[in-house]
N, C-alpha and C. Protein backbone atom coordinates (compact mmCIF):
# COMPACT_ATOMS: atom_id res chain seq x y z
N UNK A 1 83.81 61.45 143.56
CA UNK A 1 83.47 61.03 142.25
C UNK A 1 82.33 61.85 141.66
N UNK A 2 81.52 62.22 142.53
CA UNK A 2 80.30 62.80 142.19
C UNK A 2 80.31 64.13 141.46
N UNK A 3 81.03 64.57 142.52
CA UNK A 3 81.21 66.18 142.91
C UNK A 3 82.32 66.38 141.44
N UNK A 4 83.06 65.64 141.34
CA UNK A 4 84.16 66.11 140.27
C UNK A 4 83.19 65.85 139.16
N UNK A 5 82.59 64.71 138.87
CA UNK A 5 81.82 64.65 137.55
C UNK A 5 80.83 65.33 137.57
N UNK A 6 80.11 66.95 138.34
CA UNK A 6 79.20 67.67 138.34
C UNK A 6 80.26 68.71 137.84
N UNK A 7 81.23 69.27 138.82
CA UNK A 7 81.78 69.75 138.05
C UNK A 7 82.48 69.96 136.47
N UNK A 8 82.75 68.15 136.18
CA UNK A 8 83.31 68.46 134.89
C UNK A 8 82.03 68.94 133.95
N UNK A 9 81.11 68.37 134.19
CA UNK A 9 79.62 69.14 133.62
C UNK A 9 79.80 70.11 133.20
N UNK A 10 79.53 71.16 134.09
CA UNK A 10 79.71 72.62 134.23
C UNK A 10 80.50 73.18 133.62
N UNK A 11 81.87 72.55 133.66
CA UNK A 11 82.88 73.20 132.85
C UNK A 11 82.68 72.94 131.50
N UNK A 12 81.93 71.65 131.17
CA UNK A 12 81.95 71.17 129.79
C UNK A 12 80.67 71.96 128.81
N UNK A 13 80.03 72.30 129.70
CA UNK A 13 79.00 73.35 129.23
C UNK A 13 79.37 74.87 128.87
N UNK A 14 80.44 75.17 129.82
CA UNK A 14 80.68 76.70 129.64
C UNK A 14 81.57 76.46 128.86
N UNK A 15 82.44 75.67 128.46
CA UNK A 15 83.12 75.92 127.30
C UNK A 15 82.80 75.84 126.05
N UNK A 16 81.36 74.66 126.19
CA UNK A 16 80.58 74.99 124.39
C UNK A 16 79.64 75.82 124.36
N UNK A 17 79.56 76.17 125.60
CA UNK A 17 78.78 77.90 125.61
C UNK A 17 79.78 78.93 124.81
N UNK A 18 81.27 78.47 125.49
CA UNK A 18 81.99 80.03 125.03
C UNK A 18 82.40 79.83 123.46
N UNK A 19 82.46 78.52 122.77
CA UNK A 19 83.06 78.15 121.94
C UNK A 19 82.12 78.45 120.99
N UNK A 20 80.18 78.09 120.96
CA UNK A 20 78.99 78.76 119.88
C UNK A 20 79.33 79.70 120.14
N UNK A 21 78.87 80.54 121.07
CA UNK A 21 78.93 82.23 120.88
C UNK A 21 79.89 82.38 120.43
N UNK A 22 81.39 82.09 120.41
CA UNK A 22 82.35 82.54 119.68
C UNK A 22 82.13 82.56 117.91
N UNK A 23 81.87 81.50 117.56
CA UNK A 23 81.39 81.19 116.54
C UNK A 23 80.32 81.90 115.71
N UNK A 24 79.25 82.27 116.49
CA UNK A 24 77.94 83.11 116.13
C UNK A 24 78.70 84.59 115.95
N UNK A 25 79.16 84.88 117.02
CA UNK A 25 79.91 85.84 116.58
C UNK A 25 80.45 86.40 115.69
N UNK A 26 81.21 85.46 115.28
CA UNK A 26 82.51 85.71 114.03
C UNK A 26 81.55 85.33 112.69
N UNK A 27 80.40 84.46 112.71
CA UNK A 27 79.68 84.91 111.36
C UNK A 27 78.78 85.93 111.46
N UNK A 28 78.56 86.08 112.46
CA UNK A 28 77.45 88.19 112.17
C UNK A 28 78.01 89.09 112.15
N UNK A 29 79.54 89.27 112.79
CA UNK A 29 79.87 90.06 112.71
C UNK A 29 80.39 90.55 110.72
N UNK A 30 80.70 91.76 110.85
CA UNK A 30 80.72 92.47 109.32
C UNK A 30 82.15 92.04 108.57
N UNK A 31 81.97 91.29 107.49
CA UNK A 31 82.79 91.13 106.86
C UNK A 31 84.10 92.18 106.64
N UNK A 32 85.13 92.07 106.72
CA UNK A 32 86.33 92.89 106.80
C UNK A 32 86.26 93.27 104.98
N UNK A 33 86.29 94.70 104.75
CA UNK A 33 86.37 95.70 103.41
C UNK A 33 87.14 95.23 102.55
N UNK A 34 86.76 94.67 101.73
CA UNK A 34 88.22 94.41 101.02
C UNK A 34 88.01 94.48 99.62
N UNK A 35 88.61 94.84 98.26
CA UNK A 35 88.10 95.17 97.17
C UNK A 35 88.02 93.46 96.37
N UNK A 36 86.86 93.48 95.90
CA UNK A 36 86.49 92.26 94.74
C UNK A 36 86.71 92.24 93.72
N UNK A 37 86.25 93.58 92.89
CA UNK A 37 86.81 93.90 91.64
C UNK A 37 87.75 94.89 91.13
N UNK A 38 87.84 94.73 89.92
CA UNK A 38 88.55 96.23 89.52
C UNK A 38 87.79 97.59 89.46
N UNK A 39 86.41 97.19 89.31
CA UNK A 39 85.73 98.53 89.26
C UNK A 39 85.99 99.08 90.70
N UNK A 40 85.68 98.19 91.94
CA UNK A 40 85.53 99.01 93.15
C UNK A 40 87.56 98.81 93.21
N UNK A 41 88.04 98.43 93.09
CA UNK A 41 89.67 99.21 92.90
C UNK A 41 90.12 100.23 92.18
N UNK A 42 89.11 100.47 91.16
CA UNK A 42 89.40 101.55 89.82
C UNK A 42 88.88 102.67 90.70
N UNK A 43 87.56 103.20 91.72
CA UNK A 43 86.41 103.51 92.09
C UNK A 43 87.47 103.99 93.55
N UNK A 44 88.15 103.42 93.85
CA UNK A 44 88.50 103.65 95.41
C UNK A 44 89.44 104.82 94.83
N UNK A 45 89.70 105.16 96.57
CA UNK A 45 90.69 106.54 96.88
C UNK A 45 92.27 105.86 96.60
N UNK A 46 92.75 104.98 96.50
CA UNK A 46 94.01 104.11 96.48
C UNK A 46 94.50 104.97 95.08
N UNK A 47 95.73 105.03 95.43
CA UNK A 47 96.84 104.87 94.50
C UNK A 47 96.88 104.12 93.71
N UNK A 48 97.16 103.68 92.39
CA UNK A 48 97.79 102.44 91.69
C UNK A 48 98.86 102.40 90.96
N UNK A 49 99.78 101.90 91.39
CA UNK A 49 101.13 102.00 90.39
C UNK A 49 100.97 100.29 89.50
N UNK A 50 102.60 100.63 88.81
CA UNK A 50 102.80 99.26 87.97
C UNK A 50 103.63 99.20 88.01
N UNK A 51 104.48 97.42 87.96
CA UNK A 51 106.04 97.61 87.79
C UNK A 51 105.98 97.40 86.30
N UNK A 52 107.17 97.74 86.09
CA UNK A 52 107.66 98.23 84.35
C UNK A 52 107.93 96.64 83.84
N UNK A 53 106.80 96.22 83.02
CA UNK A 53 107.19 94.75 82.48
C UNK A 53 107.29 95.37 81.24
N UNK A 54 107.74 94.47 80.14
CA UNK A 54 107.38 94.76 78.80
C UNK A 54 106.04 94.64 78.11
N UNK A 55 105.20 93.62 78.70
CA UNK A 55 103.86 93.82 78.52
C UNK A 55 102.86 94.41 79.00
N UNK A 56 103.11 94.53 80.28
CA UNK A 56 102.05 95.56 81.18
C UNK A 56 101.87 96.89 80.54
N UNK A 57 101.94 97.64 79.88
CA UNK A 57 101.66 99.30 79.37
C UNK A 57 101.61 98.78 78.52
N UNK A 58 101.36 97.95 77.13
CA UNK A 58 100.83 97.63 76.07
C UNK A 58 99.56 96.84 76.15
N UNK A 59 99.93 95.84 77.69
CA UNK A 59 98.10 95.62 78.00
C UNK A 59 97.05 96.53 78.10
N UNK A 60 98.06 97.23 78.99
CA UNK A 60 96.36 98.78 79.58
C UNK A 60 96.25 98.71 78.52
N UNK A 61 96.78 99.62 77.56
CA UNK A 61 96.84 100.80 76.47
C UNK A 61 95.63 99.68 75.50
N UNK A 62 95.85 98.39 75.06
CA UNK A 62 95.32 97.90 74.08
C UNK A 62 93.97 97.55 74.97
N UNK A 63 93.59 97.14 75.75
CA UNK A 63 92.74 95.75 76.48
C UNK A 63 91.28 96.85 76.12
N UNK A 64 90.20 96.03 76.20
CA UNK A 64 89.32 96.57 75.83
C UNK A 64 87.92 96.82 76.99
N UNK A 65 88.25 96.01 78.11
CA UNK A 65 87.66 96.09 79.59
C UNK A 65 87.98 97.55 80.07
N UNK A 66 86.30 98.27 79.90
CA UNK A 66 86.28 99.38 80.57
C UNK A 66 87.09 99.50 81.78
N UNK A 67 87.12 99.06 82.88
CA UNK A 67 87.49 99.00 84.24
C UNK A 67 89.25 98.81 83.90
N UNK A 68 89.61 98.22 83.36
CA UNK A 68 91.17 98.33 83.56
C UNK A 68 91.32 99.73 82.44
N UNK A 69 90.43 100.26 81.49
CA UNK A 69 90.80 101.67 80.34
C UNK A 69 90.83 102.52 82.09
N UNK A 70 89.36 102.47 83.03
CA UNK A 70 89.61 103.39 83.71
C UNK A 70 90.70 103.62 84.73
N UNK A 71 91.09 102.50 85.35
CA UNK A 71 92.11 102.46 86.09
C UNK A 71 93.50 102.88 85.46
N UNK A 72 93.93 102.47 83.94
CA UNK A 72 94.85 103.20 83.60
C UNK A 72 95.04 104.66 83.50
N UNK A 73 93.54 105.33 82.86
CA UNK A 73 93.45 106.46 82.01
C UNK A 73 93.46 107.41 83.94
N UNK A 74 93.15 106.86 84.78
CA UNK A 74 93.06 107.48 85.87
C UNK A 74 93.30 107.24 87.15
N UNK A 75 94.36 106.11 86.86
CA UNK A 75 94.67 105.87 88.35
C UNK A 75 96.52 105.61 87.88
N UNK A 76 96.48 105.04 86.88
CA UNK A 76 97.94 104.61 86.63
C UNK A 76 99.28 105.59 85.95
N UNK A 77 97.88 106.33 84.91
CA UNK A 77 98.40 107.51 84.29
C UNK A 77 97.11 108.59 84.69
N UNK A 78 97.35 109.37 85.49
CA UNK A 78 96.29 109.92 85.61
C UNK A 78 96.10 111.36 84.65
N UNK A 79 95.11 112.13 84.36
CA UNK A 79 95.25 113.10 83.07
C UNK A 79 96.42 114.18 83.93
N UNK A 80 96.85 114.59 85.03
CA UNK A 80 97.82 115.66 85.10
C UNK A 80 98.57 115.21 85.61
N UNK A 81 98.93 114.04 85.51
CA UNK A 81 100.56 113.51 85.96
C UNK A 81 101.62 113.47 84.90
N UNK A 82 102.59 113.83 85.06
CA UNK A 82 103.70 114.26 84.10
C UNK A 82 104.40 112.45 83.46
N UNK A 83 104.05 111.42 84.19
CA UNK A 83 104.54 110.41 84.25
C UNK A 83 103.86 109.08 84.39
N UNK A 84 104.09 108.04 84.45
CA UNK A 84 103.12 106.47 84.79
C UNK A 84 103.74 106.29 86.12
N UNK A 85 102.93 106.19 86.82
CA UNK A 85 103.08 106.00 87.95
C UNK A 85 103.74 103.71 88.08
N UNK A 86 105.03 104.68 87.45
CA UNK A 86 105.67 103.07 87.17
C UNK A 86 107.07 102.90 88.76
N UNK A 87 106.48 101.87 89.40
CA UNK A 87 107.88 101.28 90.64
C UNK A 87 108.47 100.16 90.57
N UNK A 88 109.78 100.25 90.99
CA UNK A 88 110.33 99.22 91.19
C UNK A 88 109.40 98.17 92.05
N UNK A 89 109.36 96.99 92.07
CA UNK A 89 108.66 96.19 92.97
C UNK A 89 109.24 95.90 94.39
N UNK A 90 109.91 96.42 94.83
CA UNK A 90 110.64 96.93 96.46
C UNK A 90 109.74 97.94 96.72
N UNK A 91 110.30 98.81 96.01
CA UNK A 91 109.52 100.17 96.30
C UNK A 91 107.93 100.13 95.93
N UNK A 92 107.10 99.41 95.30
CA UNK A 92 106.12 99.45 94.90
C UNK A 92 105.05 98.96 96.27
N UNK A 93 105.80 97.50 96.45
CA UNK A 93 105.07 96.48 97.90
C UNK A 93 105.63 97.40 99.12
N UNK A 94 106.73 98.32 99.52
CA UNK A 94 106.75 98.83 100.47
C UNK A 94 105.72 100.30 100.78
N UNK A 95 105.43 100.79 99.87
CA UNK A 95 103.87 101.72 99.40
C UNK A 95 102.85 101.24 99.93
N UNK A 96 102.42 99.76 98.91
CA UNK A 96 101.58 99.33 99.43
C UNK A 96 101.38 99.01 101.38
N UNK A 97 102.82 98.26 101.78
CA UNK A 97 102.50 98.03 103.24
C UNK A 97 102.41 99.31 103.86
N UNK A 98 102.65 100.95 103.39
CA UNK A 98 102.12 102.03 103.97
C UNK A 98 100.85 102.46 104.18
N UNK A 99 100.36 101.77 103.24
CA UNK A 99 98.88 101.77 102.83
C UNK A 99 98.33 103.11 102.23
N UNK A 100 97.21 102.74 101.86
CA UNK A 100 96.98 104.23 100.35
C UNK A 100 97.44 103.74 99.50
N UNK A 101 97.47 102.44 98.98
CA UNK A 101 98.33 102.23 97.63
C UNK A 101 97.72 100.44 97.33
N UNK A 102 98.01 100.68 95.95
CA UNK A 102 97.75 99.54 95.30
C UNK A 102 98.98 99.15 94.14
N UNK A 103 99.57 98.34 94.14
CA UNK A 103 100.34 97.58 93.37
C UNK A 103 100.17 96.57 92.28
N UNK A 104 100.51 96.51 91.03
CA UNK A 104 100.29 95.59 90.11
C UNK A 104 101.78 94.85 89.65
N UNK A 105 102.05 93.86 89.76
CA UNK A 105 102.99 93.25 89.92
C UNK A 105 102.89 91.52 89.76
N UNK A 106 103.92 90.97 89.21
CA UNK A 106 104.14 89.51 89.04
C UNK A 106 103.81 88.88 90.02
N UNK A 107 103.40 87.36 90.30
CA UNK A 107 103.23 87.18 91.30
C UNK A 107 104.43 86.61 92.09
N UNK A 108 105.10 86.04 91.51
CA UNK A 108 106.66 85.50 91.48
C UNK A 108 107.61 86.80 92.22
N UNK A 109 107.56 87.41 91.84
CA UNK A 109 108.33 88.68 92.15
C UNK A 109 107.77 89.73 93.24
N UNK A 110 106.05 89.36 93.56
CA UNK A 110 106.07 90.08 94.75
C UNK A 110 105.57 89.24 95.66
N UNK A 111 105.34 88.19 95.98
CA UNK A 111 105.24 86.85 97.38
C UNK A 111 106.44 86.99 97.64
N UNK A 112 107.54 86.77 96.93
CA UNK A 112 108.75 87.02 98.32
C UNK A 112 109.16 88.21 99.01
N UNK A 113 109.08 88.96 97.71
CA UNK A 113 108.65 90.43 98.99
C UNK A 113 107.88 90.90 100.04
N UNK A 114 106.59 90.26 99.56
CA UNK A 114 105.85 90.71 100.93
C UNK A 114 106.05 89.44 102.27
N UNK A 115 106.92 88.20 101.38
CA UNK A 115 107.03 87.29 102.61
C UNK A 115 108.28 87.84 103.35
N UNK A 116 108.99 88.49 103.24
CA UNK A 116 110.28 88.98 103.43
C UNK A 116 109.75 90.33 104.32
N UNK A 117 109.01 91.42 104.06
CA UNK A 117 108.75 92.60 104.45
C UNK A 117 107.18 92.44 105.50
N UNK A 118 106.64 92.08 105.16
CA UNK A 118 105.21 91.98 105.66
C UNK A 118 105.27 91.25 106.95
N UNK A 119 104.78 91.31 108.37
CA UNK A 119 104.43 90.29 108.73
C UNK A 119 102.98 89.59 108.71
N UNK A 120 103.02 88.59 110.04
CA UNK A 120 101.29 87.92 109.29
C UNK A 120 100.09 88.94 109.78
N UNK A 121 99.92 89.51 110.41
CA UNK A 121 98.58 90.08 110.58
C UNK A 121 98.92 91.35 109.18
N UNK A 122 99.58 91.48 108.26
CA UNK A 122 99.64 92.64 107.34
C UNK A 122 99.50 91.93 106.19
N UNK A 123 99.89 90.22 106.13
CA UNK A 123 99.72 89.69 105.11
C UNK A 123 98.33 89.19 104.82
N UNK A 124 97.51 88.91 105.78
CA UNK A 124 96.08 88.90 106.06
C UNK A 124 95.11 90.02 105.42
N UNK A 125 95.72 91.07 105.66
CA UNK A 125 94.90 92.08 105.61
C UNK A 125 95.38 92.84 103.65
N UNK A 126 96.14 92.53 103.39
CA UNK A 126 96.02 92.63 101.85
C UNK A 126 95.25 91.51 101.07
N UNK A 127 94.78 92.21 99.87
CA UNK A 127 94.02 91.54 98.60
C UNK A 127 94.72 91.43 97.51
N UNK A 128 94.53 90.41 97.17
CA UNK A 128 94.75 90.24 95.54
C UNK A 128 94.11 90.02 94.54
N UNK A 129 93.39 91.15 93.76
CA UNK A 129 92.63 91.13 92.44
C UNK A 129 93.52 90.59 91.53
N UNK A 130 92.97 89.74 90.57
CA UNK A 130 93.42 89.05 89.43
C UNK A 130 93.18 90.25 88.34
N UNK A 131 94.02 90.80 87.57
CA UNK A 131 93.87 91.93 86.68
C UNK A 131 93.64 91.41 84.95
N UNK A 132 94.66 90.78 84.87
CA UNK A 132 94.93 89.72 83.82
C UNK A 132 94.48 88.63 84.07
N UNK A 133 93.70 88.33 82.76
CA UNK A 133 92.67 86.87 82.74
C UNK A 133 93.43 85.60 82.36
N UNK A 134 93.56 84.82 83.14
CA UNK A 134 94.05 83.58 82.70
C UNK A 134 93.92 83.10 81.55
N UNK A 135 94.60 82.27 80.93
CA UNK A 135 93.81 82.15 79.76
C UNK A 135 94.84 80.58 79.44
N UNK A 136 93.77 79.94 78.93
CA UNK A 136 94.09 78.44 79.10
C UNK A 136 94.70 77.75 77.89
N UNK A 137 95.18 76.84 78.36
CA UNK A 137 96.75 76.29 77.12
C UNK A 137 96.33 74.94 76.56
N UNK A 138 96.45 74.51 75.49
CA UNK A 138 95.96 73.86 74.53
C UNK A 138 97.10 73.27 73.75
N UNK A 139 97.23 72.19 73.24
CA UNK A 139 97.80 71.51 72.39
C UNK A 139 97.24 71.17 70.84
N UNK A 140 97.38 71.54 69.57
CA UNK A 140 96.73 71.05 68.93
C UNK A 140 97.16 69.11 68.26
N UNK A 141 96.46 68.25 67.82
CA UNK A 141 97.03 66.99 68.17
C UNK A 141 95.87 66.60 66.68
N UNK A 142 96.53 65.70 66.06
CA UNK A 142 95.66 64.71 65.16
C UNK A 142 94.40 64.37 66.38
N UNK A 143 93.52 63.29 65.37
CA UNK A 143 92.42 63.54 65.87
C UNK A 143 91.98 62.07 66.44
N UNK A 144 93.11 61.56 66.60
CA UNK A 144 93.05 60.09 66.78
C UNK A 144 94.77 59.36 67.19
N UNK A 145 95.39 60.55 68.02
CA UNK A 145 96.55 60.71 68.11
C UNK A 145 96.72 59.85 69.25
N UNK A 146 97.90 58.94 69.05
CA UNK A 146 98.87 58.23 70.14
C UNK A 146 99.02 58.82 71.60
N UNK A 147 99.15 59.99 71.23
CA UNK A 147 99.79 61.11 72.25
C UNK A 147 99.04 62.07 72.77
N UNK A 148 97.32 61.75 72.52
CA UNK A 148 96.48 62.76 72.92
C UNK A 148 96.27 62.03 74.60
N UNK A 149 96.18 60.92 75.18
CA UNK A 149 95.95 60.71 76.72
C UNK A 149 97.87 61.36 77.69
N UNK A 150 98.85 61.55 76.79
CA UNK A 150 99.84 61.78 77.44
C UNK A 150 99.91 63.23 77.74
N UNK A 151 99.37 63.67 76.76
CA UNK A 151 99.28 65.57 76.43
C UNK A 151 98.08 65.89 77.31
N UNK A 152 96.86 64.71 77.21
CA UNK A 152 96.36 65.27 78.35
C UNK A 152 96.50 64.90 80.11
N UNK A 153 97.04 64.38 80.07
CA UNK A 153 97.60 64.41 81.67
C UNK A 153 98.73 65.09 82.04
N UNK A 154 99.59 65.07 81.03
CA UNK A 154 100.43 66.49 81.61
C UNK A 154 99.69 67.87 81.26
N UNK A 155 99.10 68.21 80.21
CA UNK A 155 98.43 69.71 81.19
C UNK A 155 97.81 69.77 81.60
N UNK A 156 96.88 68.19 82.80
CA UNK A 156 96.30 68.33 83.78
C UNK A 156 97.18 68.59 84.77
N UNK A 157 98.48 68.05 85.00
CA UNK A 157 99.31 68.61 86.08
C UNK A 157 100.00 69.78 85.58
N UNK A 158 100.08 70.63 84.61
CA UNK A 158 100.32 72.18 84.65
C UNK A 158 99.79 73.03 85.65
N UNK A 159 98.10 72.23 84.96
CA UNK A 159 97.09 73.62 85.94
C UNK A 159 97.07 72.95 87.26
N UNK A 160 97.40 71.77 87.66
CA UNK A 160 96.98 72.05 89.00
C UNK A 160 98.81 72.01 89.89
N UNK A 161 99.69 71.90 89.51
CA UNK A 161 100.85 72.19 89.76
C UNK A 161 101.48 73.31 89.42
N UNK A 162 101.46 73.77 88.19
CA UNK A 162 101.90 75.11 87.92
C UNK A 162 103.55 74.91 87.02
């Protein structure tokens, strides 16, 4: 009885020995590289393509955020490329999993690709910068309207359902 409950001691110690240090570990050690913004995406050695929407090349071209003018004027169209560095979204996410490359793409249209092509330690290790700003949806309503608590609980479940 003794002897086993000294032992379980021992063991119960070295395992929340191994389990902090594990822990201490994994927060000192150096955060894994990964880009935050568009400037340090505009700024990096990466590639950037686009897939061909109807709005995407009328966004660059118009938007007025330095960081996406630079990323177009020099990463998307760069000044001696004959072309826009425009891909299919197959071909665009399979670039990217080569790596050297950055992709701009729907989100609808590239999660099943990379759930389809990618496995998990590759799906880990990609980022997703938000390029395009959300931008929030509104109803306009009398000002004393029947229908203003119904309008607002359904586009409380828009944004948090989608």
């Amino acid at each position: 009885g003794r002897i086993s409950f000294l032992v379980l001691q021992i063991l119960s110690i070295l395992l929340y020995n191994y389990y902090t240090s594990s822990i201490i570990s994994s927060l000192l050690s150096k955060p894994p590289e990964a880009f935050h913004s568009l400037d340090e995406l505009g700024h990096s050695k990466l590639e950037i393509g686009i897939e061909d929407l109807p709005y995407t090349i009328t966004w660059f071209e118009i938007m007025n955020d330095s960081d996406v003018q630079y990323i177009y004027k020099n990463k998307v169209f760069p000044p001696n490329a004959k072309k826009l560095n425009i891909y299919e979204p197959d071909e665009g996410i399979a670039k990217v999993k080569q790596g050297g490359f950055a992709y701009h793409t729907q989100l609808d249209t590239g999660y099943p690709i990379i759930a389809r092509t990618f496995d998990q330690e590759q799906i880990c290790d990609i980022t997703e910068i938000p390029m395009i700003p959300q931008v929030g949806a509104g109803i306009m309503l009398q000002k004393k309207s029947q229908y203003k608590e119904l309008f607002h609980i359904t586009l409380r479940k828009i944004k948090e359902v989608g």
